[in-house]
N, C-alpha and C. Protein backbone atom coordinates (compact mmCIF):
# COMPACT_ATOMS: atom_id res chain seq x y z
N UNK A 1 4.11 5.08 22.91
CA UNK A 1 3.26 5.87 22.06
C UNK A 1 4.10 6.90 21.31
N UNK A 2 3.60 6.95 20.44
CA UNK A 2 4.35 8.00 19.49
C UNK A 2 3.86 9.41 19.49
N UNK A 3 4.61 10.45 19.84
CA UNK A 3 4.60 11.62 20.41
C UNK A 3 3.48 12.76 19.17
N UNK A 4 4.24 12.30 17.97
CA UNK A 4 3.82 13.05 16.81
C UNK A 4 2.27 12.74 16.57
N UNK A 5 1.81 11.64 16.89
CA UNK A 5 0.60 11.47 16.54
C UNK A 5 -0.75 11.65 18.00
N UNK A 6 -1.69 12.32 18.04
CA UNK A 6 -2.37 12.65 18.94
C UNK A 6 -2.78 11.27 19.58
N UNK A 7 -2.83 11.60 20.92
CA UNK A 7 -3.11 10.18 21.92
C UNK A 7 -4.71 9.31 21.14
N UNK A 8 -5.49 10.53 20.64
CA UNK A 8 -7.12 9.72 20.05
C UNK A 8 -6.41 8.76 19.06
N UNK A 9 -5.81 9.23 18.28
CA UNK A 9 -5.71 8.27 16.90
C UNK A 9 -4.64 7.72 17.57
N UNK A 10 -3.69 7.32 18.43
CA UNK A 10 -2.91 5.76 18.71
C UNK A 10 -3.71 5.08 19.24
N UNK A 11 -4.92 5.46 20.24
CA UNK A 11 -5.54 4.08 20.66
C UNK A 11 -6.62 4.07 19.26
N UNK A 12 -6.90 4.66 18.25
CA UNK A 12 -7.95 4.13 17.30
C UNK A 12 -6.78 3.33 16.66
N UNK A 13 -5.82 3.56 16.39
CA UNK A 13 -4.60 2.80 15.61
C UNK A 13 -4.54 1.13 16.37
N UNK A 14 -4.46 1.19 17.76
CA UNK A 14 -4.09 0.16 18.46
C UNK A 14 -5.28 -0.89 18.21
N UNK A 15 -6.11 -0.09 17.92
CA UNK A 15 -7.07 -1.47 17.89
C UNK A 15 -7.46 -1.78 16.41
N UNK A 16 -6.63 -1.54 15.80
CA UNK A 16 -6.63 -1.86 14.30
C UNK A 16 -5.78 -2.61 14.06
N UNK A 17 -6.46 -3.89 13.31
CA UNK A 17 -5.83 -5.52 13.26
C UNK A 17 -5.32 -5.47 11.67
N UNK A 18 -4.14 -6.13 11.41
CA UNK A 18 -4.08 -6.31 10.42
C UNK A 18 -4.04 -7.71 10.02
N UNK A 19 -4.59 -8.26 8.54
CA UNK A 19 -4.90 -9.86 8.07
C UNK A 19 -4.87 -9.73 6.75
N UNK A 20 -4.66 -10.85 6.35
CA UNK A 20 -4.84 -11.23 4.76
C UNK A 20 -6.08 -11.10 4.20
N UNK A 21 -6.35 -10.18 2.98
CA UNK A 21 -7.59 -10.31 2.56
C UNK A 21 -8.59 -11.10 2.39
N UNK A 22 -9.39 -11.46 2.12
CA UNK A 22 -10.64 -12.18 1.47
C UNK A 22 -11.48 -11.69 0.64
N UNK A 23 -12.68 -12.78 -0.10
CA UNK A 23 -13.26 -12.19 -1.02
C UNK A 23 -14.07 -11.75 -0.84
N UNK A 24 -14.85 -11.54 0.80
CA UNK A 24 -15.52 -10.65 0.97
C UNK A 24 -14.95 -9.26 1.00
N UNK A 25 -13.78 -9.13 1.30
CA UNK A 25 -13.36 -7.77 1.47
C UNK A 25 -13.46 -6.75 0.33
N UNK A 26 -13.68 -7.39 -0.69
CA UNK A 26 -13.70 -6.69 -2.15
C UNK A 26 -14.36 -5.58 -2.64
N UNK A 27 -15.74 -5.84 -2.07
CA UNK A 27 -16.12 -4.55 -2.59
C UNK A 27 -15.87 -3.38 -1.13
N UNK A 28 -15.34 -3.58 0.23
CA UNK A 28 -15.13 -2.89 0.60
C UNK A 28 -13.51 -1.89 -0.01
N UNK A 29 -12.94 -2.88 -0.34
CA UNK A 29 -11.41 -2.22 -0.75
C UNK A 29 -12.08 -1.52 -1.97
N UNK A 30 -12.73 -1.49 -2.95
CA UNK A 30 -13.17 -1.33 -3.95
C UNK A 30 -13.92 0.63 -3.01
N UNK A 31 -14.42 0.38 -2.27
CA UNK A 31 -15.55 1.45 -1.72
C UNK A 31 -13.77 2.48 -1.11
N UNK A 32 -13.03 2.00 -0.55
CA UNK A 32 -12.41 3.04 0.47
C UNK A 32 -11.00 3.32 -1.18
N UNK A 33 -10.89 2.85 -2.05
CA UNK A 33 -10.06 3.51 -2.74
C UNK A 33 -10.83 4.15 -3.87
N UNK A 34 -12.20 3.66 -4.20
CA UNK A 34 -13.09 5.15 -4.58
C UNK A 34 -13.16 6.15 -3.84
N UNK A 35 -13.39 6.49 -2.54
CA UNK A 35 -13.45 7.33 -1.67
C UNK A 35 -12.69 8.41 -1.66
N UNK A 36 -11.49 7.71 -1.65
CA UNK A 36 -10.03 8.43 -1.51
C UNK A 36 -10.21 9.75 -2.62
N UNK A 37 -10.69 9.68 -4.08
CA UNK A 37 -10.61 10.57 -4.98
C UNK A 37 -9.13 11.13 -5.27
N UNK A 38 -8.64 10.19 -5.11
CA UNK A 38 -7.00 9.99 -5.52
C UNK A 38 -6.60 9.09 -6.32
N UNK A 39 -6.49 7.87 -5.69
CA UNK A 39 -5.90 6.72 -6.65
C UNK A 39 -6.92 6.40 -7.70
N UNK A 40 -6.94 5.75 -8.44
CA UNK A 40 -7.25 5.42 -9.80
C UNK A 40 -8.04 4.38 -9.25
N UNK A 41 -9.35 4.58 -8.84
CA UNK A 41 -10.40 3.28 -8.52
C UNK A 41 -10.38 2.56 -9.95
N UNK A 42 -10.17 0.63 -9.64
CA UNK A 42 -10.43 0.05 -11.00
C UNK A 42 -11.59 -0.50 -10.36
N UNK A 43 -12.22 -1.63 -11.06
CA UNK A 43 -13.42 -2.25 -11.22
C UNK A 43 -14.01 -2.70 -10.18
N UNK A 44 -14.36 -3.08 -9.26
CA UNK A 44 -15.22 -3.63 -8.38
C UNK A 44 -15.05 -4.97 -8.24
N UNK A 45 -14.78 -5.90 -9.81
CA UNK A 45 -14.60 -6.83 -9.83
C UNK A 45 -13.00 -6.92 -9.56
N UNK A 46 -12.33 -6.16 -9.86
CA UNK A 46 -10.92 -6.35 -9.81
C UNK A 46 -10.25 -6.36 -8.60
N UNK A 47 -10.77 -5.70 -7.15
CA UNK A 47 -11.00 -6.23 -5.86
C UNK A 47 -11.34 -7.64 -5.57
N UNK A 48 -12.71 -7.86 -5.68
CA UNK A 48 -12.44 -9.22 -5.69
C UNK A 48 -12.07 -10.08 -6.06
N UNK A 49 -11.29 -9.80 -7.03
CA UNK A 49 -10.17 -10.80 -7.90
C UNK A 49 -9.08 -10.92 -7.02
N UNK A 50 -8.53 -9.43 -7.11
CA UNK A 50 -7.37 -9.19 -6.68
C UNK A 50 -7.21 -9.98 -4.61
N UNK A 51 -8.58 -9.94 -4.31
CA UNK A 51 -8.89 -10.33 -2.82
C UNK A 51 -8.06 -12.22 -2.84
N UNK A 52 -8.62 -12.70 -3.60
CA UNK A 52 -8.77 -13.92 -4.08
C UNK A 52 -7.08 -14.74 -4.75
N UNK A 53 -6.95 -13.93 -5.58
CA UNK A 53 -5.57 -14.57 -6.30
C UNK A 53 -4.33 -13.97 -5.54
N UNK A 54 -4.61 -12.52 -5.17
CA UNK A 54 -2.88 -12.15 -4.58
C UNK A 54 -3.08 -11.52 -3.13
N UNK A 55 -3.93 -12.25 -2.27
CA UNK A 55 -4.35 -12.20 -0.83
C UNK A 55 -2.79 -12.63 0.15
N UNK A 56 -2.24 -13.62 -0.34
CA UNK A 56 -0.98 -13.45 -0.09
C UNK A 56 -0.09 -12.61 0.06
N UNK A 57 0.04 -11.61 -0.84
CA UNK A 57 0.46 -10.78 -1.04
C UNK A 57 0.23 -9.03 -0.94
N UNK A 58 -1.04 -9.06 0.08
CA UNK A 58 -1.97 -7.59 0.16
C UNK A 58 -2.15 -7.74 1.73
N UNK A 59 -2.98 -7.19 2.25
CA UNK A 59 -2.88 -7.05 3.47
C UNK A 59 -3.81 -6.26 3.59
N UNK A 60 -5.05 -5.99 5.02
CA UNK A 60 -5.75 -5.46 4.81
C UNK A 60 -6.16 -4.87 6.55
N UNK A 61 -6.13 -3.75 7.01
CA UNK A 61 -6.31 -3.04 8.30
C UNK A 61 -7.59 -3.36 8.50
N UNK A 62 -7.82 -3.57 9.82
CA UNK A 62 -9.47 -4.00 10.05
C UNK A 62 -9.33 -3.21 11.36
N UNK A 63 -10.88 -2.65 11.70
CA UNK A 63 -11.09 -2.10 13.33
C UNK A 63 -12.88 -2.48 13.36
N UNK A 64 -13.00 -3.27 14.44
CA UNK A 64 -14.33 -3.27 14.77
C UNK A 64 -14.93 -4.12 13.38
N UNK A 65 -14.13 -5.07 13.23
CA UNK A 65 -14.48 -6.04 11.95
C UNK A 65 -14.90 -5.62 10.74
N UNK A 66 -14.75 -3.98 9.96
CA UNK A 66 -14.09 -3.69 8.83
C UNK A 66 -13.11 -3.09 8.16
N UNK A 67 -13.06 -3.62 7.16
CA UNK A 67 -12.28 -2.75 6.64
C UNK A 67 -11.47 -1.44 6.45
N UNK A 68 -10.80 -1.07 6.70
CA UNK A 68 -10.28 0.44 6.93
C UNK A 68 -9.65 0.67 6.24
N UNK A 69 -8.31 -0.18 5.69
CA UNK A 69 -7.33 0.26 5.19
C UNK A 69 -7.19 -1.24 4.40
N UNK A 70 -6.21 -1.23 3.13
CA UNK A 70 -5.44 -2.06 2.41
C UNK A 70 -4.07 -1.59 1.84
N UNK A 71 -3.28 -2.56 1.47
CA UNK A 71 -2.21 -2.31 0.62
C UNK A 71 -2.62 -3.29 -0.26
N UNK A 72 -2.61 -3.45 -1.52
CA UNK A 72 -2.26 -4.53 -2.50
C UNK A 72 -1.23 -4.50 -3.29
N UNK A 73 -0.72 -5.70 -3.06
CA UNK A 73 0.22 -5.97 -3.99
C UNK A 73 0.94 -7.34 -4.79
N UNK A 74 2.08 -7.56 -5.43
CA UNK A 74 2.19 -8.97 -6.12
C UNK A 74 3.61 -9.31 -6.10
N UNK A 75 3.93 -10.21 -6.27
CA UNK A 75 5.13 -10.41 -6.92
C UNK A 75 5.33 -10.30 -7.67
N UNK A 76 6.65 -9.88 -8.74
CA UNK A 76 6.79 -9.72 -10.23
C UNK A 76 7.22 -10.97 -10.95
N UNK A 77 6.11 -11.53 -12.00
CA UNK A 77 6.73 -12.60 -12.10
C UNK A 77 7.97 -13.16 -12.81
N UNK A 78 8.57 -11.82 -13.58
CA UNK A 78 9.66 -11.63 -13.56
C UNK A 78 11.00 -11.52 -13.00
N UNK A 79 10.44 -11.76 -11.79
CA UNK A 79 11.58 -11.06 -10.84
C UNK A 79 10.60 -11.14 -9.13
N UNK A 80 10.80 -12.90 -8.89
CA UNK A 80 9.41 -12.68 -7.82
C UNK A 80 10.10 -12.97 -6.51
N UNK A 81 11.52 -12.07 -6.61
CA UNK A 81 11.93 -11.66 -5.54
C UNK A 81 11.48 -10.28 -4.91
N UNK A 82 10.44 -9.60 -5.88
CA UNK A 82 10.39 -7.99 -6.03
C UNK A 82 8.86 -8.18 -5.20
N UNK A 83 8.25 -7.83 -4.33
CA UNK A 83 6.92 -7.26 -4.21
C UNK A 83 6.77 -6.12 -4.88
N UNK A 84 5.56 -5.83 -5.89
CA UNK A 84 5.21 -4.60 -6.32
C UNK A 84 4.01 -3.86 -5.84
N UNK A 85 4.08 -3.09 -5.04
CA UNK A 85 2.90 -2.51 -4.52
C UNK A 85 2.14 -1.76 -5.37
N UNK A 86 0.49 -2.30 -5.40
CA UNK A 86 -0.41 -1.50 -6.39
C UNK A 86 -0.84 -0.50 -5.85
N UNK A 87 -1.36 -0.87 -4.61
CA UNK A 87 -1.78 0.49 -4.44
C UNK A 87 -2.48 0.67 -2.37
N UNK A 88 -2.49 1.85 -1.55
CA UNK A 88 -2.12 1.73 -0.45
C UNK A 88 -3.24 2.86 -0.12
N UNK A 89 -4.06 2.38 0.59
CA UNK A 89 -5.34 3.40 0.77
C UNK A 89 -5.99 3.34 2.13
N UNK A 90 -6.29 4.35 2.81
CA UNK A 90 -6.96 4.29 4.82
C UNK A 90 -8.19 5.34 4.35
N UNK A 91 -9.06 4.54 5.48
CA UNK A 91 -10.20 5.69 5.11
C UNK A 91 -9.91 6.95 6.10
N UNK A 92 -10.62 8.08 5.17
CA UNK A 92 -10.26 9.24 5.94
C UNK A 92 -10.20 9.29 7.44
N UNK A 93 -11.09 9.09 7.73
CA UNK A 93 -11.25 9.07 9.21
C UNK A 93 -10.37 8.22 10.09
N UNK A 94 -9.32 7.67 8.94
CA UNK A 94 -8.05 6.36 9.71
C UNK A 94 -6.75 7.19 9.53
N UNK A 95 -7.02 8.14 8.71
CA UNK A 95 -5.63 8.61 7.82
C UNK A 95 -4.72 9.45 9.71
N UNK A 96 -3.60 9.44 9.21
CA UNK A 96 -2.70 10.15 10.27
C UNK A 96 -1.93 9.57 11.57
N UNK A 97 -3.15 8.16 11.95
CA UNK A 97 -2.45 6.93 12.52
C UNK A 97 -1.36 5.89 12.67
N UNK A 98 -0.80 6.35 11.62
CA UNK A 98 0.28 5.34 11.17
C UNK A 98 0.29 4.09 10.66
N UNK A 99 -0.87 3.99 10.25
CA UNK A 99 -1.78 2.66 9.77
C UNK A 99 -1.02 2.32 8.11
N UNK A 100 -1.00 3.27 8.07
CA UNK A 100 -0.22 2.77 6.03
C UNK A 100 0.95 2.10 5.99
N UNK A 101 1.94 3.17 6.98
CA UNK A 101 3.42 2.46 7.37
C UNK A 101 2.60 0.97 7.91
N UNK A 102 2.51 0.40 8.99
CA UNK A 102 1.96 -0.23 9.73
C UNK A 102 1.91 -1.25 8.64
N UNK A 103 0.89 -1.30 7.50
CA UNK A 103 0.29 -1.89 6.87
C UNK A 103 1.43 -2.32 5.63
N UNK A 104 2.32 -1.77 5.01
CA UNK A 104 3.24 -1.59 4.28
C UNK A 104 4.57 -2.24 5.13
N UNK A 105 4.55 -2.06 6.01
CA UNK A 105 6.12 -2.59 6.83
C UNK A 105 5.74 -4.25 7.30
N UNK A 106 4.54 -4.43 7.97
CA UNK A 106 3.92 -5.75 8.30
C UNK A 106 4.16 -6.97 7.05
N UNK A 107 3.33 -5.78 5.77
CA UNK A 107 3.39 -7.10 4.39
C UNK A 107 4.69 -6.97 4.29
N UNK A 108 5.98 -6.20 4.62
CA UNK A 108 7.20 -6.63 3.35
C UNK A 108 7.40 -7.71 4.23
N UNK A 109 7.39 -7.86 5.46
CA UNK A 109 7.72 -8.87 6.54
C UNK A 109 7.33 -9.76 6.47
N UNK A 110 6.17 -10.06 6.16
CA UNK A 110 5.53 -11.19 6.01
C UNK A 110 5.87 -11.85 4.34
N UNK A 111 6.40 -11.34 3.43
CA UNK A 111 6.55 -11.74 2.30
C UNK A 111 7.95 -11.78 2.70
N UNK A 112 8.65 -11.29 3.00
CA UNK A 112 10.22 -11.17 3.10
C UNK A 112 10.56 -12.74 3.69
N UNK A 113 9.66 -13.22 4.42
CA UNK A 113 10.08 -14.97 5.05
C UNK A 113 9.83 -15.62 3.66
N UNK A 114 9.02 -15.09 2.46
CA UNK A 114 8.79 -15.72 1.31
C UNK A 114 9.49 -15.67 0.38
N UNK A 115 11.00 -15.42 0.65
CA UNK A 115 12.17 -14.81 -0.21
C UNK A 115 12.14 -13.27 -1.16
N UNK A 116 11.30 -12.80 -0.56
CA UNK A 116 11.03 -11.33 -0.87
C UNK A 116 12.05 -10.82 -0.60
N UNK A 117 12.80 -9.74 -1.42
CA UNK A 117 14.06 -8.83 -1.11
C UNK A 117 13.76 -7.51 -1.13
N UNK A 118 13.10 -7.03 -2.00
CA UNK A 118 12.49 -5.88 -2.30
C UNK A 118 11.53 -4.98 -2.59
N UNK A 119 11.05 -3.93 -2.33
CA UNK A 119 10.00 -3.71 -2.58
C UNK A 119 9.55 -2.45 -3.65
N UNK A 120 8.76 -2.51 -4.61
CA UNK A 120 8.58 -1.33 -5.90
C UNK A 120 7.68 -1.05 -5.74
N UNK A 121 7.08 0.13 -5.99
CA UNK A 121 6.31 0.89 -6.21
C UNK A 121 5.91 1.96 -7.28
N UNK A 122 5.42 2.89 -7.93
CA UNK A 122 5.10 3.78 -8.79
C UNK A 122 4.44 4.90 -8.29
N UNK A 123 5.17 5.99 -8.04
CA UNK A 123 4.17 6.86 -7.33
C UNK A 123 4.27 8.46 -8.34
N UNK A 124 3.70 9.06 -8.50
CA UNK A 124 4.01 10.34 -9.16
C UNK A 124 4.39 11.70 -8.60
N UNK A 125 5.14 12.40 -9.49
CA UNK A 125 5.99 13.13 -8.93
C UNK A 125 5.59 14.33 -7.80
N UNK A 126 4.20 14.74 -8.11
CA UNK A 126 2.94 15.63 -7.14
C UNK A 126 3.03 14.92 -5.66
N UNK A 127 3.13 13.74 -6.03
CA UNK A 127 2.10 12.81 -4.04
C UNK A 127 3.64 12.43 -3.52
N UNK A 128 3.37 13.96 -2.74
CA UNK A 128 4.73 13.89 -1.86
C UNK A 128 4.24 12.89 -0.80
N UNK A 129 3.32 12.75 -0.48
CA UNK A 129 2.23 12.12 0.91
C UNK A 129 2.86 10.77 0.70
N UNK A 130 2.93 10.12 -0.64
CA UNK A 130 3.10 8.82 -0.67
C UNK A 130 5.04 8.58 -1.10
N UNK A 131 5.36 9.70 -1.28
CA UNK A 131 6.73 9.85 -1.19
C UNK A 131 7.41 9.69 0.33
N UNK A 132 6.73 10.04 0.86
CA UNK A 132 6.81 10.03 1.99
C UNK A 132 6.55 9.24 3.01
N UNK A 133 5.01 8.72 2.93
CA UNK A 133 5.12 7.16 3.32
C UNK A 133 6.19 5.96 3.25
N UNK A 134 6.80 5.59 1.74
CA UNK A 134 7.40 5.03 0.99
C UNK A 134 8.97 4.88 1.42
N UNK A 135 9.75 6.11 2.20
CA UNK A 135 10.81 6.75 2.66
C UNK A 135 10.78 6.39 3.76
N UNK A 136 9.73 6.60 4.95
CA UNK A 136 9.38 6.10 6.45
C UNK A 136 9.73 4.69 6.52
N UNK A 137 8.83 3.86 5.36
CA UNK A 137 8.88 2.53 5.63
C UNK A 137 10.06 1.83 4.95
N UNK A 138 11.01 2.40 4.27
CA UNK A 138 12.19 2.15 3.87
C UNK A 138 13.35 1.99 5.19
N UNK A 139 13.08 3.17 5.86
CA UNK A 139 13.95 3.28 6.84
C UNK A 139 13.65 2.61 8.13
N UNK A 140 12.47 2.24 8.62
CA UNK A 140 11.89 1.69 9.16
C UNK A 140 12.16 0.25 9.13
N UNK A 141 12.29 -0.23 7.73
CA UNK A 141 12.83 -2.09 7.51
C UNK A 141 14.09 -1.71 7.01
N UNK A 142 14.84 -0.97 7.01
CA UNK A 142 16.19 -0.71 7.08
C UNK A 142 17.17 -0.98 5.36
N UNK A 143 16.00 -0.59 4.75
CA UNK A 143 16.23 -0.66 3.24
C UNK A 143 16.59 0.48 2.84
N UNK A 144 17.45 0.73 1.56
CA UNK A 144 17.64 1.98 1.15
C UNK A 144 16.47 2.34 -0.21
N UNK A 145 16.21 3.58 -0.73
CA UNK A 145 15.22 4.26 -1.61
C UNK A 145 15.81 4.98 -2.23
N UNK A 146 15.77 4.70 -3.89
CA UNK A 146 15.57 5.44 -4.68
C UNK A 146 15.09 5.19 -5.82
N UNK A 147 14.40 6.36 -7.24
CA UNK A 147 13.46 6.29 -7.32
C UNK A 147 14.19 6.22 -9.24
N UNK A 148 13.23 6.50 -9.70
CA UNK A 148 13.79 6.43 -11.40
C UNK A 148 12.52 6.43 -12.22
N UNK A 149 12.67 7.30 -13.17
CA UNK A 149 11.66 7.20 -14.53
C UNK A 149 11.03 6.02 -14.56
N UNK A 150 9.79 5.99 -14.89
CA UNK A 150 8.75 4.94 -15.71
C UNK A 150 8.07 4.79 -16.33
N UNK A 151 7.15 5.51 -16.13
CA UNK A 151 6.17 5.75 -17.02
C UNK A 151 5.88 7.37 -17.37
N UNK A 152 6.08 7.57 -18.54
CA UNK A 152 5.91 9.44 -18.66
C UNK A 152 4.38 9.36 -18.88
N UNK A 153 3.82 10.32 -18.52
CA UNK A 153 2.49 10.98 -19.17
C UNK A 153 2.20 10.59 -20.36
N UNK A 154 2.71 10.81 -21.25
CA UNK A 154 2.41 10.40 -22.65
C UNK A 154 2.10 8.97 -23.39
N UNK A 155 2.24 7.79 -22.27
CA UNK A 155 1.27 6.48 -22.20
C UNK A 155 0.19 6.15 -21.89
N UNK A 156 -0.34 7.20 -21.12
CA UNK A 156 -1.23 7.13 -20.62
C UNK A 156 -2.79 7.27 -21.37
N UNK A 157 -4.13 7.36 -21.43
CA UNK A 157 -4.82 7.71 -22.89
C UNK A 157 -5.81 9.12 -21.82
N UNK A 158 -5.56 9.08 -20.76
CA UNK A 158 -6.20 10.39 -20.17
C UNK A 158 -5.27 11.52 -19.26
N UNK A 159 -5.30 12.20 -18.79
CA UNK A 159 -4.56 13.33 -18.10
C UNK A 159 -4.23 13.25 -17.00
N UNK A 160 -3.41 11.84 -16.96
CA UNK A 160 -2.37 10.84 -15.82
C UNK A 160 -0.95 11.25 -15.71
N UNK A 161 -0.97 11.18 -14.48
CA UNK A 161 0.65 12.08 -14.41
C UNK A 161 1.81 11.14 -14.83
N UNK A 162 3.17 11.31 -15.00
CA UNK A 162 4.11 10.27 -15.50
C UNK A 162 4.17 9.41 -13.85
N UNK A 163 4.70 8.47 -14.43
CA UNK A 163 4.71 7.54 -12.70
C UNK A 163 6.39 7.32 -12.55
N UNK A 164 6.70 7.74 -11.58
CA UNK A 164 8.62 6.90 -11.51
C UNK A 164 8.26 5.77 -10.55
N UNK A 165 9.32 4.92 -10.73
CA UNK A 165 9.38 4.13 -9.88
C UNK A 165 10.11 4.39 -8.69
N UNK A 166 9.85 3.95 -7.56
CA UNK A 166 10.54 3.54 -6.64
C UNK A 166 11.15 2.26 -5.81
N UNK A 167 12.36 2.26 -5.33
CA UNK A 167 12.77 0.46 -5.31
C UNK A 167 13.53 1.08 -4.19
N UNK A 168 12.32 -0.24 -2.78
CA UNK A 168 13.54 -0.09 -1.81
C UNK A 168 13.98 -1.80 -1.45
N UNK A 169 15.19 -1.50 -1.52
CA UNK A 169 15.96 -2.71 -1.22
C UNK A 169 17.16 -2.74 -0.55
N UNK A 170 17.71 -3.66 -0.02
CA UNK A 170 19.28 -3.61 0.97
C UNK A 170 20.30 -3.17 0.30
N UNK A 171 20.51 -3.13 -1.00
CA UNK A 171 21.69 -2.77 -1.75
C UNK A 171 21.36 -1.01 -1.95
């Protein structure tokens, strides 16, 4: 057991399964990253899309047969050695468990037997939280992190922060 985290939330952690999405899961992933009032909820439908076409590639925390947590993400098809993570969300009442790492270290593993090398992300320069996540699970699969310009503010058409990227990989 891990010292840092209170004994309640490792056994709520322990009994949290992780699996490949489905298309029922959709409008739940859809409900817990509205919730959040953080990430950028898209469509309702775009969950269950996203459940459906890149389920391979996402991963989804379950306790007591729902939903709790997801990561989604894809390959680049540019470059579909790269997983790109969209986006990484626990419901409140999951948050502090270690469930994100958990959920984030499980998929690179499971894509990494799929010739996966690396993993990207976009996070902005404010969400140290997910800076931080991102760094854990780097070191954790024994990849190195660092991060670089991407998207500035000024692409954006509403009052979105600039996004850098981040790329962890063995080199």
């Amino acid at each position: 057991m891990n010292p840092d985290i209170p004994k309640s939330r490792q056994h709520r952690d322990s009994e949290v399964k992780l699996r490949k999405p489905v298309v029922d899961d959709g409008i739940r992933l859809w409900e817990i990253a509205r919730d959040t009032e953080v990430l950028d909820a898209n469509s309702s439908y775009a969950y269950v899309l996203w459940c459906h076409d890149f389920a391979q590639t996402s991963i989804v925390a379950e306790s007591a047969g729902n939903p709790v947590g997801f990561v989604t993400g894809y390959r680049r098809p540019d470059q579909p050695d790269v997983l790109m993570v969209w986006q990484v969300a626990v419901d409140a009442d999951q948050r502090g468990a270690g469930i994100a790492a958990r959920m984030l270290t499980d998929l690179f593993e499971r894509v990494r037997a799929a010739g996966v090398t690396s993993l990207h992300t976009t996070i902005s320069p404010d969400n140290i939280g997910s800076q931080r996540l991102f760094a854990a699970a780097a070191a954790k699969l024994g990849l190195h992190i660092r991060s670089e310009p991407l998207f500035a503010a000024d692409v954006f058409p509403d009052a979105h922060q600039p996004e850098d990227l981040y790329i962890l990989s063995a080199d």
